[in-house]
C-alpha atoms as a PDB file:
ATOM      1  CA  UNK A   1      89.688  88.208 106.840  1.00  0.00           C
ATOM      2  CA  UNK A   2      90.949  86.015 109.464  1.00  0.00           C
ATOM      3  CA  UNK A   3      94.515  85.720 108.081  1.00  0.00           C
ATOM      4  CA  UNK A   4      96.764  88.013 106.068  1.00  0.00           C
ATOM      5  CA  UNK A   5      99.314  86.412 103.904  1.00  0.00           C
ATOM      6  CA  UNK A   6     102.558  88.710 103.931  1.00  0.00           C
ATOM      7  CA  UNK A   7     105.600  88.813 101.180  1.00  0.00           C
ATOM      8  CA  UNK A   8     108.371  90.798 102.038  1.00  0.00           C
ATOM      9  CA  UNK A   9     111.926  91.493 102.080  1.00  0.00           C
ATOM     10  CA  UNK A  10     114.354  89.072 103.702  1.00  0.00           C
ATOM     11  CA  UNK A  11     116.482  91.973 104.166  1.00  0.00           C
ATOM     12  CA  UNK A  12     115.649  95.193 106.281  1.00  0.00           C
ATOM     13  CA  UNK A  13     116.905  97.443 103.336  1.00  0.00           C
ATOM     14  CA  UNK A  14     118.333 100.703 103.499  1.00  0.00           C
ATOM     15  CA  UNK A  15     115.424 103.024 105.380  1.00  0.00           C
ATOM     16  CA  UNK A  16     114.533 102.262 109.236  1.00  0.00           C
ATOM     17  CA  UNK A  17     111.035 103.185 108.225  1.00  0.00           C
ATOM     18  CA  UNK A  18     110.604  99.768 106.271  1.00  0.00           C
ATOM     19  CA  UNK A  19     111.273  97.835 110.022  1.00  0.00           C
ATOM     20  CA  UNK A  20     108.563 100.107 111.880  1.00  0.00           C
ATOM     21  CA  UNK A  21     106.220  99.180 109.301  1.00  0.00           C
ATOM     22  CA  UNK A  22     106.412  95.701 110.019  1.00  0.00           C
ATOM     23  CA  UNK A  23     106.306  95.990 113.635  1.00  0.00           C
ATOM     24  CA  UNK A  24     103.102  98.031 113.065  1.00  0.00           C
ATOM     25  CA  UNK A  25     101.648  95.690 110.611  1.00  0.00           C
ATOM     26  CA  UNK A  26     102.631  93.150 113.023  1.00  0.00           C
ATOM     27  CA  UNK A  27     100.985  94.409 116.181  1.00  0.00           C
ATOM     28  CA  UNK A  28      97.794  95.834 114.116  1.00  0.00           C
ATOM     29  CA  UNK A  29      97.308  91.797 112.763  1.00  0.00           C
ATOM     30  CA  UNK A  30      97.651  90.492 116.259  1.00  0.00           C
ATOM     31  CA  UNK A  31      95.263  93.109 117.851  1.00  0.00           C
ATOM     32  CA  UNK A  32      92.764  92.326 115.437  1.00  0.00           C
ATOM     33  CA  UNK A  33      93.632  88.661 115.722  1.00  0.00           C
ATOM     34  CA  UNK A  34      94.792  87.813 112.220  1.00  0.00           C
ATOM     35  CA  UNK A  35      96.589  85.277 111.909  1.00  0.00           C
ATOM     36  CA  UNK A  36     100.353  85.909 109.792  1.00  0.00           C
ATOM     37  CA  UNK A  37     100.790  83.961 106.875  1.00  0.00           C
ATOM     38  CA  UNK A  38     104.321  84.381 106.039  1.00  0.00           C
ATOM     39  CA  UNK A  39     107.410  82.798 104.866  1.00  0.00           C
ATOM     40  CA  UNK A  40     108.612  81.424 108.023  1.00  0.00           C
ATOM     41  CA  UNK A  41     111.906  83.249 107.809  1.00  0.00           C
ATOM     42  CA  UNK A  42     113.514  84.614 110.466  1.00  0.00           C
ATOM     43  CA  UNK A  43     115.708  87.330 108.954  1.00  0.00           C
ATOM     44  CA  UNK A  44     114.997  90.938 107.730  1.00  0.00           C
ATOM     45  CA  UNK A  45     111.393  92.256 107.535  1.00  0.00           C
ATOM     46  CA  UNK A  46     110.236  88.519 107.507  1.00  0.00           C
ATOM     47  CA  UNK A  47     111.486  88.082 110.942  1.00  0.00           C
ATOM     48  CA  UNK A  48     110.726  91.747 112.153  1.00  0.00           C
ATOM     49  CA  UNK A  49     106.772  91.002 111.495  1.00  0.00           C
ATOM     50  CA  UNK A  50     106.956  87.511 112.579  1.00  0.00           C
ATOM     51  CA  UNK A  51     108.412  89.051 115.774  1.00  0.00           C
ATOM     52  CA  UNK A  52     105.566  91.660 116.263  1.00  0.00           C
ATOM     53  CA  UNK A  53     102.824  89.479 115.924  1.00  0.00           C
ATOM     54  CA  UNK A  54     104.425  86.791 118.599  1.00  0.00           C
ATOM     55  CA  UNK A  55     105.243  89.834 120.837  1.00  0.00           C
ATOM     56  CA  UNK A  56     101.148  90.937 120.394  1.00  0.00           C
ATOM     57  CA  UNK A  57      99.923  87.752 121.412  1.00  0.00           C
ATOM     58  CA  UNK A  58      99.325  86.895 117.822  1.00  0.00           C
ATOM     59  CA  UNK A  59      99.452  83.741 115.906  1.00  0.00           C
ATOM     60  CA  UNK A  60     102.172  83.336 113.053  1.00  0.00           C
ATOM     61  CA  UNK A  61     102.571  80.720 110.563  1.00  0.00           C
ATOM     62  CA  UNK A  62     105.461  80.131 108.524  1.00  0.00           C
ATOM     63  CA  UNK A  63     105.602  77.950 105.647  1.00  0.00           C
ATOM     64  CA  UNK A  64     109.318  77.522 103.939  1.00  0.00           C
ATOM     65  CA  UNK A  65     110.993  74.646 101.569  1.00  0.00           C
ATOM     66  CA  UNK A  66     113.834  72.229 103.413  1.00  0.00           C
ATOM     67  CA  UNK A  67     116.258  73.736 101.322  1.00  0.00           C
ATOM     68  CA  UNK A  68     115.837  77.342 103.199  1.00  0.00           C
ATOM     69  CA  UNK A  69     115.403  75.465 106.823  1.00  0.00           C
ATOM     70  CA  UNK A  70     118.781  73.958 106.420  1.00  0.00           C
ATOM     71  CA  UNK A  71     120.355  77.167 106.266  1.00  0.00           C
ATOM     72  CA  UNK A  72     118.874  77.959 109.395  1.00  0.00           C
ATOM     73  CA  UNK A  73     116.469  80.475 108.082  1.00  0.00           C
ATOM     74  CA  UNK A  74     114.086  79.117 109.586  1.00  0.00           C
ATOM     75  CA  UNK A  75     111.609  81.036 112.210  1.00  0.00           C
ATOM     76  CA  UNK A  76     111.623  78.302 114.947  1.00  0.00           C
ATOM     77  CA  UNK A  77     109.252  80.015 117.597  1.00  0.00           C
ATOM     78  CA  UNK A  78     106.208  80.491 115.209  1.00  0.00           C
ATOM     79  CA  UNK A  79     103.351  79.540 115.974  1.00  0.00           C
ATOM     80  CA  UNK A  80     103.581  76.091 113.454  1.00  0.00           C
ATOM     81  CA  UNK A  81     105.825  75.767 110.703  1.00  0.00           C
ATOM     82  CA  UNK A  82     105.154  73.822 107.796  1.00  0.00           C
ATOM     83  CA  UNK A  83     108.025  72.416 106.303  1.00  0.00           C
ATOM     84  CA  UNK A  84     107.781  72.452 102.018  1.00  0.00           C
ATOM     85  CA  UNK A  85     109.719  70.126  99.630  1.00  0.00           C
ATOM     86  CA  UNK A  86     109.545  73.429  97.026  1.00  0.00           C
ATOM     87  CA  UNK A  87     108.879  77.030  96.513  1.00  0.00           C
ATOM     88  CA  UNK A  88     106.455  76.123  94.730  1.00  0.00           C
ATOM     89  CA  UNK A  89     104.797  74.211  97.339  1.00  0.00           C
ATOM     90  CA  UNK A  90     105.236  76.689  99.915  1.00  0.00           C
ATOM     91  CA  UNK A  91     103.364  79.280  97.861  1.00  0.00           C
ATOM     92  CA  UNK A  92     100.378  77.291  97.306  1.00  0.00           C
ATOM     93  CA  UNK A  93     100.384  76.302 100.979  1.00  0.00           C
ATOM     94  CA  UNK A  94     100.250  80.170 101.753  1.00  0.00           C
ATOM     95  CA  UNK A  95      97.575  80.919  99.002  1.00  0.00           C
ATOM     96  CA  UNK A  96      95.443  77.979 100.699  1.00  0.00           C
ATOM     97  CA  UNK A  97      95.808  79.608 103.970  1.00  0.00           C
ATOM     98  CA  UNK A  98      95.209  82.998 103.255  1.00  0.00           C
ATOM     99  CA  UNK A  99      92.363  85.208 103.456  1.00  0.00           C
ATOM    100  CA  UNK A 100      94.587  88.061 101.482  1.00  0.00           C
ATOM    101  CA  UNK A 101      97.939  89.310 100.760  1.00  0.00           C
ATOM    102  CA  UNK A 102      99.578  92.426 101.473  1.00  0.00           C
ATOM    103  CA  UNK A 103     103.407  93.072 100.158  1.00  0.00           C
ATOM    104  CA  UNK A 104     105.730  95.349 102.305  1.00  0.00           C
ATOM    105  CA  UNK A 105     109.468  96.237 100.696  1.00  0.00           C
ATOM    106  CA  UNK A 106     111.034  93.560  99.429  1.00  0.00           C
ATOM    107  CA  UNK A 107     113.152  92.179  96.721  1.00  0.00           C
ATOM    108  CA  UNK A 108     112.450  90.015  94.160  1.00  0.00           C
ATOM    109  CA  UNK A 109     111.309  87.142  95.975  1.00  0.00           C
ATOM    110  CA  UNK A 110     108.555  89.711  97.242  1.00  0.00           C
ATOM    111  CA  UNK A 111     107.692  90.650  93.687  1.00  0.00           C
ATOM    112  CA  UNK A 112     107.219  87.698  92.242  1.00  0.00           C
ATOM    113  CA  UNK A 113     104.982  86.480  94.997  1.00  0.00           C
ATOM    114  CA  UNK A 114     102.665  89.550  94.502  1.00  0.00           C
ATOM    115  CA  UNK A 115     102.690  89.611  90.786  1.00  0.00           C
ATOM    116  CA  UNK A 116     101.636  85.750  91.010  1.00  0.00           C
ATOM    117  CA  UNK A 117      98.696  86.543  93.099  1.00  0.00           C
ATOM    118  CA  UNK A 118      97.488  89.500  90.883  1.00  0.00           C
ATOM    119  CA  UNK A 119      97.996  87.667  87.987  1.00  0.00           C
ATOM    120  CA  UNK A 120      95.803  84.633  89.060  1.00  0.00           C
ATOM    121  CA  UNK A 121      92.968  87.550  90.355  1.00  0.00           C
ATOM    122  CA  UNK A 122      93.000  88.851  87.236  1.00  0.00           C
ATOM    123  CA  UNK A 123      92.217  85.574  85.747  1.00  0.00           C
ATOM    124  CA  UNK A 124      89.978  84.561  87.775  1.00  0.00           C
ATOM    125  CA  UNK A 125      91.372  82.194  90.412  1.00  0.00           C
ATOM    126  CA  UNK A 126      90.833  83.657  93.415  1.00  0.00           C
ATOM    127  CA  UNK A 127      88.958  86.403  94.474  1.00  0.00           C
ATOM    128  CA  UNK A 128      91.311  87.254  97.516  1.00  0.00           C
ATOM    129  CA  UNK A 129      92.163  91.494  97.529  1.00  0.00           C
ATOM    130  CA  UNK A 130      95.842  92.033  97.257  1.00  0.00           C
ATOM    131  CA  UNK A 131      97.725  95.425  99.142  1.00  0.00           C
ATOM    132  CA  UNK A 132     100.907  96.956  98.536  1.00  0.00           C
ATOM    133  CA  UNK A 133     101.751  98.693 101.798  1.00  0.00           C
ATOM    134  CA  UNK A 134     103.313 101.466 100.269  1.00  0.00           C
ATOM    135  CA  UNK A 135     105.911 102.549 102.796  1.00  0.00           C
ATOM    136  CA  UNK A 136     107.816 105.834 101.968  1.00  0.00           C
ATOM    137  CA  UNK A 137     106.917 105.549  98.887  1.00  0.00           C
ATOM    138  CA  UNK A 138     108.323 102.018  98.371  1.00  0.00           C
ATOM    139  CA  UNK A 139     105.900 101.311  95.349  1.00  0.00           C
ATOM    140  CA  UNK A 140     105.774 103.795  93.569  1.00  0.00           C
ATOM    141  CA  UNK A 141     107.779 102.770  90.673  1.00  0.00           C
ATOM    142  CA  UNK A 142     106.184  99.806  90.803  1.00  0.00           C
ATOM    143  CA  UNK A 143     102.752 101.427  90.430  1.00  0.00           C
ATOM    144  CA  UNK A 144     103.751 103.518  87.680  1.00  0.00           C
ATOM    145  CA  UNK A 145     104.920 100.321  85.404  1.00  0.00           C
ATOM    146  CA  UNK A 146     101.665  98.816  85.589  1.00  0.00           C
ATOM    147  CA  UNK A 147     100.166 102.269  84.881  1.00  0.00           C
ATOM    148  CA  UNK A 148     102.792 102.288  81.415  1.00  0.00           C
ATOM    149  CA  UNK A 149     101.321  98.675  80.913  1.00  0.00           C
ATOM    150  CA  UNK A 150      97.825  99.944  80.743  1.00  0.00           C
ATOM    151  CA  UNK A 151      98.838 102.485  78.405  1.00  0.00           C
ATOM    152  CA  UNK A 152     100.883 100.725  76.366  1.00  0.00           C
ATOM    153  CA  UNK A 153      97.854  97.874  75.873  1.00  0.00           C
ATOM    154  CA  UNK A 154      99.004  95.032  77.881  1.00  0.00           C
ATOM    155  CA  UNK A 155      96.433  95.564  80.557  1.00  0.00           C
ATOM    156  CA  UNK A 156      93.059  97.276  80.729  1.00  0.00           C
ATOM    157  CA  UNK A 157      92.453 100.212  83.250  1.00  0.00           C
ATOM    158  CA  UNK A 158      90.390  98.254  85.155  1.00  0.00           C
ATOM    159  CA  UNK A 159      92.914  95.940  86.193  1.00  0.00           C
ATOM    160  CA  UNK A 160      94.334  98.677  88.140  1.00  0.00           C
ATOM    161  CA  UNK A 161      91.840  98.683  90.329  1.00  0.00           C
ATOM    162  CA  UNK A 162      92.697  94.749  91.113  1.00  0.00           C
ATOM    163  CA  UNK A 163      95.956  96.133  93.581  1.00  0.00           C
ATOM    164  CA  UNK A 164      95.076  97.882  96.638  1.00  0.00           C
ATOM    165  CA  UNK A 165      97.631 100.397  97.886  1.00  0.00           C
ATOM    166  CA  UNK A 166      98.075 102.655 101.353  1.00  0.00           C
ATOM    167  CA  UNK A 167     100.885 103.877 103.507  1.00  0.00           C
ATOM    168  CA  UNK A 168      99.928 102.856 106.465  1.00  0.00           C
ATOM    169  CA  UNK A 169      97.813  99.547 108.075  1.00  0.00           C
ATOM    170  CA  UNK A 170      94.569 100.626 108.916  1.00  0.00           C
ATOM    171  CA  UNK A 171      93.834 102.671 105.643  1.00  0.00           C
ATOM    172  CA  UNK A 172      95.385  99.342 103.995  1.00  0.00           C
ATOM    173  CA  UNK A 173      93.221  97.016 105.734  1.00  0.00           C
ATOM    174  CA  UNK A 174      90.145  99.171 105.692  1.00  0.00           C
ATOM    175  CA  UNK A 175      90.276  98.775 101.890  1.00  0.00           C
ATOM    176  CA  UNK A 176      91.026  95.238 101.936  1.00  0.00           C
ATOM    177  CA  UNK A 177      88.098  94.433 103.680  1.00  0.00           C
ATOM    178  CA  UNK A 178      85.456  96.378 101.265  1.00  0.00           C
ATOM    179  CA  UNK A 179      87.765  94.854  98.218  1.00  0.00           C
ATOM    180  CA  UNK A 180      84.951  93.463  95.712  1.00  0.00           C
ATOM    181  CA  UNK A 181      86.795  91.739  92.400  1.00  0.00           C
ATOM    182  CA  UNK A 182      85.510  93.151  89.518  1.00  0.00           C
ATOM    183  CA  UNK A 183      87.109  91.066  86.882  1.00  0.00           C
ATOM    184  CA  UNK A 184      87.455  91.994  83.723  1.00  0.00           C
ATOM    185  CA  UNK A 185      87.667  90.052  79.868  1.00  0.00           C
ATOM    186  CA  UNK A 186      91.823  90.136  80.461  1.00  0.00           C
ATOM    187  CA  UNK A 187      91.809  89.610  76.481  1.00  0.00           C
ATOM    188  CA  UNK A 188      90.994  92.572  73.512  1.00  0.00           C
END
């Protein structure tokens, strides 16, 4: 994987642990020279990471719509910045440059960018492995509604297997990298 598409929060949220994850998510990418595929915000985690990686020596790209650049939310000293006319065109942009995603905390911008990505693995439109780094337990919740989905039939069991989930980077990225789709009839 030579770049890691990242969703998170905007915000820093409410536990200090959620901002040293992205620093060390930031500064394990740039080490291992992957290049950030990100937002292109500069506030709240999105900035935080987009900060590491620059600090590291790392290369950061930032994709975000005109609409969020004229609020000044835009990350000016990434690496290049492409400018979108929609959300919508910003997230193919980042699914086009990506090698793989990994979610940190995040709101529901973060969510919906995740559950679009496992949604189009499960159906078959990428084969690109998808981690939740589950800080503090961030996830969890999360986690156990698609577990309730499986069990209440909207899902099979091995669709489970489809999200990749660690605390920390290098047990994260260790798993991305031996990620092998196995996709599954979605349909009963």
């Amino acid at each position: 994987m030579q770049s890691i598409c990242i969703f998170c929060g905007s915000n820093f949220g409410n536990d200090p642990e959620y901002r040293r994850a992205a620093r060390d998510l930031g500064k394990f990418l740039a080490d291992r020279g992957i290049s950030l595929v990100y937002g292109g915000g500069k506030a709240g985690l999105m900035g935080e990471i987009a900060d590491a990686v620059l600090r590291n020596q790392g290369r950061v790209i930032g994709i975000i719509p005109e609409f969020l650049r004229k609020k000044e939310l835009a990350h000016e000293g990434v690496s290049e910045l492409f400018i979108t006319d929609t959300m919508h065109d910003r997230k193919a942009k980042m699914h086009e440059l990506a090698d793989g995603y990994i979610a940190l905390p995040g709101g529901y911008g973060t969510y919906e960018e995740i559950f679009e990505a496992l949604s189009w693995l499960q159906i078959g439109m990428h084969k690109k492995p998808i981690g939740l780094f589950n800080v503090n337990g961030f996830f969890d919740p999360l986690i156990r509604m698609l577990e309730h989905t499986v069990e209440k039939g909207f899902a099979k069991p091995e669709n489970l297997e489809l999200l990749i989930t660690a605390g920390d980077a290098e047990t994260l990225f260790r798993r991305m990298e031996r990620f092998e789709p196995r996709l599954v009839h979605k349909w009963a």
